[in-house]
Protein backbone atom coordinates (compact mmCIF):
# COMPACT_ATOMS: atom_id res chain seq x y z
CA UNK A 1 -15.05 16.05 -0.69
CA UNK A 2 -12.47 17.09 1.55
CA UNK A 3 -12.19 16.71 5.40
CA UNK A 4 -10.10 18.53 7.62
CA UNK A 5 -7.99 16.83 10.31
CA UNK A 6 -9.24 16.18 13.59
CA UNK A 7 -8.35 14.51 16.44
CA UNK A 8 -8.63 10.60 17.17
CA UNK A 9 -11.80 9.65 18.66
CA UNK A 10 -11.10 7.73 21.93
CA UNK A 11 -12.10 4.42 21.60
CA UNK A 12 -12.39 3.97 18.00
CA UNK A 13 -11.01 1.00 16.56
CA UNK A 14 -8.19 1.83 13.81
CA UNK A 15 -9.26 0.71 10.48
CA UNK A 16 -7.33 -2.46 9.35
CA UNK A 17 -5.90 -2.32 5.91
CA UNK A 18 -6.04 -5.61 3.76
CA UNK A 19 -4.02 -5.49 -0.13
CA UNK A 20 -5.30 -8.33 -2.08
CA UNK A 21 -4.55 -9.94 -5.34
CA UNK A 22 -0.20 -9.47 -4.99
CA UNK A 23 1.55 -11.40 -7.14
CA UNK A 24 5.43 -10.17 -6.54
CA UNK A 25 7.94 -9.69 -4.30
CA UNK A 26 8.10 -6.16 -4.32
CA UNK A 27 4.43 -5.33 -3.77
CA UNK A 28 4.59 -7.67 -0.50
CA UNK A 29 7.59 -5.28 0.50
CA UNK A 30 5.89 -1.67 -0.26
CA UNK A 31 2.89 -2.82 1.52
CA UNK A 32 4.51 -4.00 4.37
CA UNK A 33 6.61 -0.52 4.58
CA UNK A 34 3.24 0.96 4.08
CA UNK A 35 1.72 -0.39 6.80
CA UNK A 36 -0.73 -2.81 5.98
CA UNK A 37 -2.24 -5.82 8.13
CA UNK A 38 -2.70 -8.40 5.52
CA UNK A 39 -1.82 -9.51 2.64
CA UNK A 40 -4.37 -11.03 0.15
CA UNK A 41 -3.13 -14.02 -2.50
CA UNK A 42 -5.66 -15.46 -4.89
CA UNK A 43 -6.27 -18.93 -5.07
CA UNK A 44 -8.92 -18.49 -8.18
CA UNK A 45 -7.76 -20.01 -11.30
CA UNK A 46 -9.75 -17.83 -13.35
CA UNK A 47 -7.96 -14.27 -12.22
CA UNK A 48 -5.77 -12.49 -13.42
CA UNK A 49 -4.29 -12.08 -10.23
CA UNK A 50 -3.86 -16.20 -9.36
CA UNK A 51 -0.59 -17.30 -7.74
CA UNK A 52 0.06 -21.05 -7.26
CA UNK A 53 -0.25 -22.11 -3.41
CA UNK A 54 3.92 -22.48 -3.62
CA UNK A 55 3.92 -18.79 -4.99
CA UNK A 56 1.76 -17.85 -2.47
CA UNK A 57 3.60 -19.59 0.74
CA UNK A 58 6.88 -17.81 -0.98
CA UNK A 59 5.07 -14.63 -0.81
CA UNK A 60 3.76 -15.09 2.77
CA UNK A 61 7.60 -16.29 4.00
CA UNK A 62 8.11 -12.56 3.36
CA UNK A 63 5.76 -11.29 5.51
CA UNK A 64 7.08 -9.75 9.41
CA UNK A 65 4.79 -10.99 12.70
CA UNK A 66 1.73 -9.62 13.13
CA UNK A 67 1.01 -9.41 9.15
CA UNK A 68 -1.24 -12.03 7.97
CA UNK A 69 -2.10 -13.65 5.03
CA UNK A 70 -4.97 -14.20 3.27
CA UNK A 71 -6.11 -16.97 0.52
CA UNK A 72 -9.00 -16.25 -1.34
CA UNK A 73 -11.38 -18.76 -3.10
CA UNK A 74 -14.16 -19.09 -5.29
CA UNK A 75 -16.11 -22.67 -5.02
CA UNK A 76 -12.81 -24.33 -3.96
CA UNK A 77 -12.71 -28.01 -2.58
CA UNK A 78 -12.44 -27.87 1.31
CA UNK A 79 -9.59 -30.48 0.95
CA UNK A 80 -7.65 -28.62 -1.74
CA UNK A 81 -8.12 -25.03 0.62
CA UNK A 82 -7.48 -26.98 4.31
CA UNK A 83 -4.03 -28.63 2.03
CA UNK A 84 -3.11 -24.92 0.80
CA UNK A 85 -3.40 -23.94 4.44
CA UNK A 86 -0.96 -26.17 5.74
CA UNK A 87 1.47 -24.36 2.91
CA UNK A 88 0.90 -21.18 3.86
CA UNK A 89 1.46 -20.70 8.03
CA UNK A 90 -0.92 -18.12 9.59
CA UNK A 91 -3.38 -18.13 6.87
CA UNK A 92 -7.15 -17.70 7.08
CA UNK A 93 -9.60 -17.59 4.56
CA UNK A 94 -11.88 -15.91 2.35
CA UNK A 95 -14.79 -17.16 0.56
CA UNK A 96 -15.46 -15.04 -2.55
CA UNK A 97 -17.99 -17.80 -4.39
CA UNK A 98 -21.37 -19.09 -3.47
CA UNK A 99 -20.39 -21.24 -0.77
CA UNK A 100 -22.77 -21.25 1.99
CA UNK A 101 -22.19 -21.70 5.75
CA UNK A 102 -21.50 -25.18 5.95
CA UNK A 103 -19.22 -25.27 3.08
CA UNK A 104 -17.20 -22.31 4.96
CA UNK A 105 -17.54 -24.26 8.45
CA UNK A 106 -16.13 -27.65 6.76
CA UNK A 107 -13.37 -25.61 4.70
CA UNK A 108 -12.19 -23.88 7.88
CA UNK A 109 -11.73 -27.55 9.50
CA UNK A 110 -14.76 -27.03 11.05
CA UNK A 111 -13.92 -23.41 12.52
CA UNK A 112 -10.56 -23.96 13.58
CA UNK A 113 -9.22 -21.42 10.81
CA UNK A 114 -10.81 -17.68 10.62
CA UNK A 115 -12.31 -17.21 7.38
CA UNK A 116 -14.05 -14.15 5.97
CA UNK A 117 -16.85 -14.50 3.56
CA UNK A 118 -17.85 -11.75 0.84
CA UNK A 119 -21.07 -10.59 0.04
CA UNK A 120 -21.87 -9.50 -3.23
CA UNK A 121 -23.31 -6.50 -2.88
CA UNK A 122 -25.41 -5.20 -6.15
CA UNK A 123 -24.54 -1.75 -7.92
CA UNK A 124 -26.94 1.09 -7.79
CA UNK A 125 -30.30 1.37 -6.34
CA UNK A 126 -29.95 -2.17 -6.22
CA UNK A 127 -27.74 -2.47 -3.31
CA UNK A 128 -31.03 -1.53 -1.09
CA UNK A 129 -32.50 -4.86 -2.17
CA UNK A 130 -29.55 -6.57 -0.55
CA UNK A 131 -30.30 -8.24 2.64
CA UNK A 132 -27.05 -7.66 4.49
CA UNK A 133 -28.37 -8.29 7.94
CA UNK A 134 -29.51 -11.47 7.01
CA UNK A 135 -26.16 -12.54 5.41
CA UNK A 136 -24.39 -11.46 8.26
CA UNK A 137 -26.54 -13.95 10.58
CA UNK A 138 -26.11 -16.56 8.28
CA UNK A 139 -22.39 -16.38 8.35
CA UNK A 140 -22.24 -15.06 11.88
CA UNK A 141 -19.45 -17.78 12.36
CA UNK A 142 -17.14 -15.60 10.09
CA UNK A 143 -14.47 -13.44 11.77
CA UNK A 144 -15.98 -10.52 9.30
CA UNK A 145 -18.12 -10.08 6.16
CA UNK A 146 -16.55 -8.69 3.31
CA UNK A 147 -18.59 -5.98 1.12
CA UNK A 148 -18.07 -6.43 -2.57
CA UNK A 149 -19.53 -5.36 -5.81
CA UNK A 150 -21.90 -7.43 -7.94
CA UNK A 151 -20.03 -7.95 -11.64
CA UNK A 152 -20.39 -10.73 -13.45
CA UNK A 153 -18.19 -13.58 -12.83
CA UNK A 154 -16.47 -12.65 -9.34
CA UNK A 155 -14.44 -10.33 -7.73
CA UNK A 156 -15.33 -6.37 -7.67
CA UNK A 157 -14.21 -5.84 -11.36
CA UNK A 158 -13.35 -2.12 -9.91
CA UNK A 159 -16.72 -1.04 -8.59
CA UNK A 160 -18.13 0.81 -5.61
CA UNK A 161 -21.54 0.00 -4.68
CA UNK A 162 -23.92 2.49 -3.00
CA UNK A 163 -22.30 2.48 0.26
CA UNK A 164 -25.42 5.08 1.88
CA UNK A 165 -27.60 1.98 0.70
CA UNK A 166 -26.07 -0.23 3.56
CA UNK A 167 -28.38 -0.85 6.85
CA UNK A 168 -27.42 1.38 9.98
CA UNK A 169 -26.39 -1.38 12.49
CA UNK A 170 -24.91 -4.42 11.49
CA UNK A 171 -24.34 -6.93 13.88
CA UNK A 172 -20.69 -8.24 12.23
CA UNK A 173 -17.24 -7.12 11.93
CA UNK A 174 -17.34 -5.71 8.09
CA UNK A 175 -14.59 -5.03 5.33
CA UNK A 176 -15.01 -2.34 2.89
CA UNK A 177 -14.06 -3.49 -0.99
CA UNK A 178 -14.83 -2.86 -4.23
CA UNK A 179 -13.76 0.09 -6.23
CA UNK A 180 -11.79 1.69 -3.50
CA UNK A 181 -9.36 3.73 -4.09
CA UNK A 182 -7.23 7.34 -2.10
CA UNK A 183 -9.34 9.44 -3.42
CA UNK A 184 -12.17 7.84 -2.12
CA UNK A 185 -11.59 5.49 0.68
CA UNK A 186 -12.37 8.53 3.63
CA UNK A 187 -15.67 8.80 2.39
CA UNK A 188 -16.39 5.08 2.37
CA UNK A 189 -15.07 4.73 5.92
CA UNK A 190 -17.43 7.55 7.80
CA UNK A 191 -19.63 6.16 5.87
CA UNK A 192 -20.08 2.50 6.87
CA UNK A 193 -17.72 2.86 10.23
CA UNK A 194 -20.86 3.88 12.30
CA UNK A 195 -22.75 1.09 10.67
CA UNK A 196 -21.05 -2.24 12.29
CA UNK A 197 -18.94 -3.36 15.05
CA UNK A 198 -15.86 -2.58 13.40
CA UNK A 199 -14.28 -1.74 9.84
CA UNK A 200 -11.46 -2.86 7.91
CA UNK A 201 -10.79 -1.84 4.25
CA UNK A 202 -9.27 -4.21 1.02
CA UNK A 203 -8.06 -2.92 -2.43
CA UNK A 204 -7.11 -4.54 -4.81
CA UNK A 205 -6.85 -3.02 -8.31
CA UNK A 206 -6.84 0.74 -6.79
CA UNK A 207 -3.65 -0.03 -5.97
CA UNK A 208 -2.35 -1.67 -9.24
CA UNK A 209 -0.61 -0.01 -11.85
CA UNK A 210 -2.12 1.50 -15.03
CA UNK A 211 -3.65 -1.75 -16.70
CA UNK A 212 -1.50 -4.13 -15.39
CA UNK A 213 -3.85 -6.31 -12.80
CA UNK A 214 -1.72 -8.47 -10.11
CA UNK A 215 1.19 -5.56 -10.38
CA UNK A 216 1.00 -3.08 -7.37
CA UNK A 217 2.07 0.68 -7.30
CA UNK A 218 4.42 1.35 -4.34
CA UNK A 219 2.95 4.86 -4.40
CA UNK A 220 -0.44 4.49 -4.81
CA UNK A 221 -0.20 1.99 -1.95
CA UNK A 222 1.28 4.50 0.21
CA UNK A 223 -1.02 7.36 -0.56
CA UNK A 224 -3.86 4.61 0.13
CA UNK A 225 -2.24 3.98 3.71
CA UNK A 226 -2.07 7.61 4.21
CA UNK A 227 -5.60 8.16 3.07
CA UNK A 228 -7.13 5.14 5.57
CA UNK A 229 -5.11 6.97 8.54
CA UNK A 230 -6.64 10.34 7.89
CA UNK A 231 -10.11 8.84 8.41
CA UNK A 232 -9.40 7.11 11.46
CA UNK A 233 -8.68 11.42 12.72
CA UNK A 234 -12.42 12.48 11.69
């Protein structure tokens, strides 16, 4: 589907722009250039995409004011995640496992750190079984919920979920993931903007280069950009 330019609407909040899962020096650059608000390094053994906490405060040294970077986890120890903090300056946190509240509150150092926390979110006609609102109160102390797909093991794996599934008024700060992509991305923000107090998108692998996770596409990352701004218009 294609929309046509319109003007901004006043008072609508500009949809932040999060690129996760960079692993090089040059990706941190063309996203930067591009525009982007933060940049997301995984602290997940298991991915494809992990960088060492001294890769990842290397990475971050890169980064100009006012772009911030984000560690993600999966069932980390709160002492390894609060030491990896202290590497990485302006960090906060996102929870991509099954930790629950408290293990977010104690990781944060007991909310002095923002953290984001990710909710699964099931593909299909399964997404309506998802209790969103109820997630959402649970970790109300997160600065925003992140909407992912369900694959096995964790992380998107690529996949949109049903994004007209999603209740009408969410009472959190929410960030789009999972399967995202140019071509798609202005859909998935009229779509879930009205929905919550405000919207932020995070790609990952719609950025990445032909089958090479962890390795961005300057281009793609740019026409991405591009794509988020011309929804912000509608």
């Amino acid at each position: 589907m294609t929309h046509a330019p319109s003007q901004p609407v006043p008072g609508l909040s500009r949809t932040r722009i999060k690129i996760c899962g960079l692993t090089r020096e040059s990706d941190v650059d063309a996203a930067v250039a591009a525009g982007v608000d933060a940049i997301g390094f995984v602290r997940y053994e298991k991915s494809a995409r992990y960088v060492s906490v001294q890769r990842a405060a290397a990475l971050a040294r890169r980064l100009p004011p006012f772009v911030t970077p984000v560690l993600l986890y999966v069932n980390a120890n709160a002492s390894n995640i609060m030491a990896d903090c202290t590497s990485v300056t302006g960090a906060i946190v996102q929870f991509h496992g099954d930790e629950s509240p408290a293990d977010c509150w104690l990781a944060s150092g007991q909310g002095q750190r923002p953290y984001l926390r990710a909710a699964r979110i099931p593909l299909g006609n399964a997404g309506g079984s998802f209790d969103l609102l109820k997630f959402a109160h649970d970790y109300s102390q997160a600065q925003a919920i992140l909407l992912d797909a369900y694959v096995d093991g964790f992380g998107g794996g690529g996949h949109a979920f049903n994004w007209s599934l999603l209740p009408q008024n969410v009472n959190a700060h929410l960030v789009l993931s999972g399967g995202l992509n140019a071509a798609n991305v202005i859909d998935g923000i009229t779509q879930v903007r009205p929905r919550c107090k405000s919207l932020s998108v995070d790609i990952s692998s719609g950025v990445e280069a032909s089958g090479q996770k962890g390795i961005k596409d300057a281009d793609k990352i740019h026409q991405f950009v591009a794509a988020v701004r011309q929804a912000d218009s509608i």
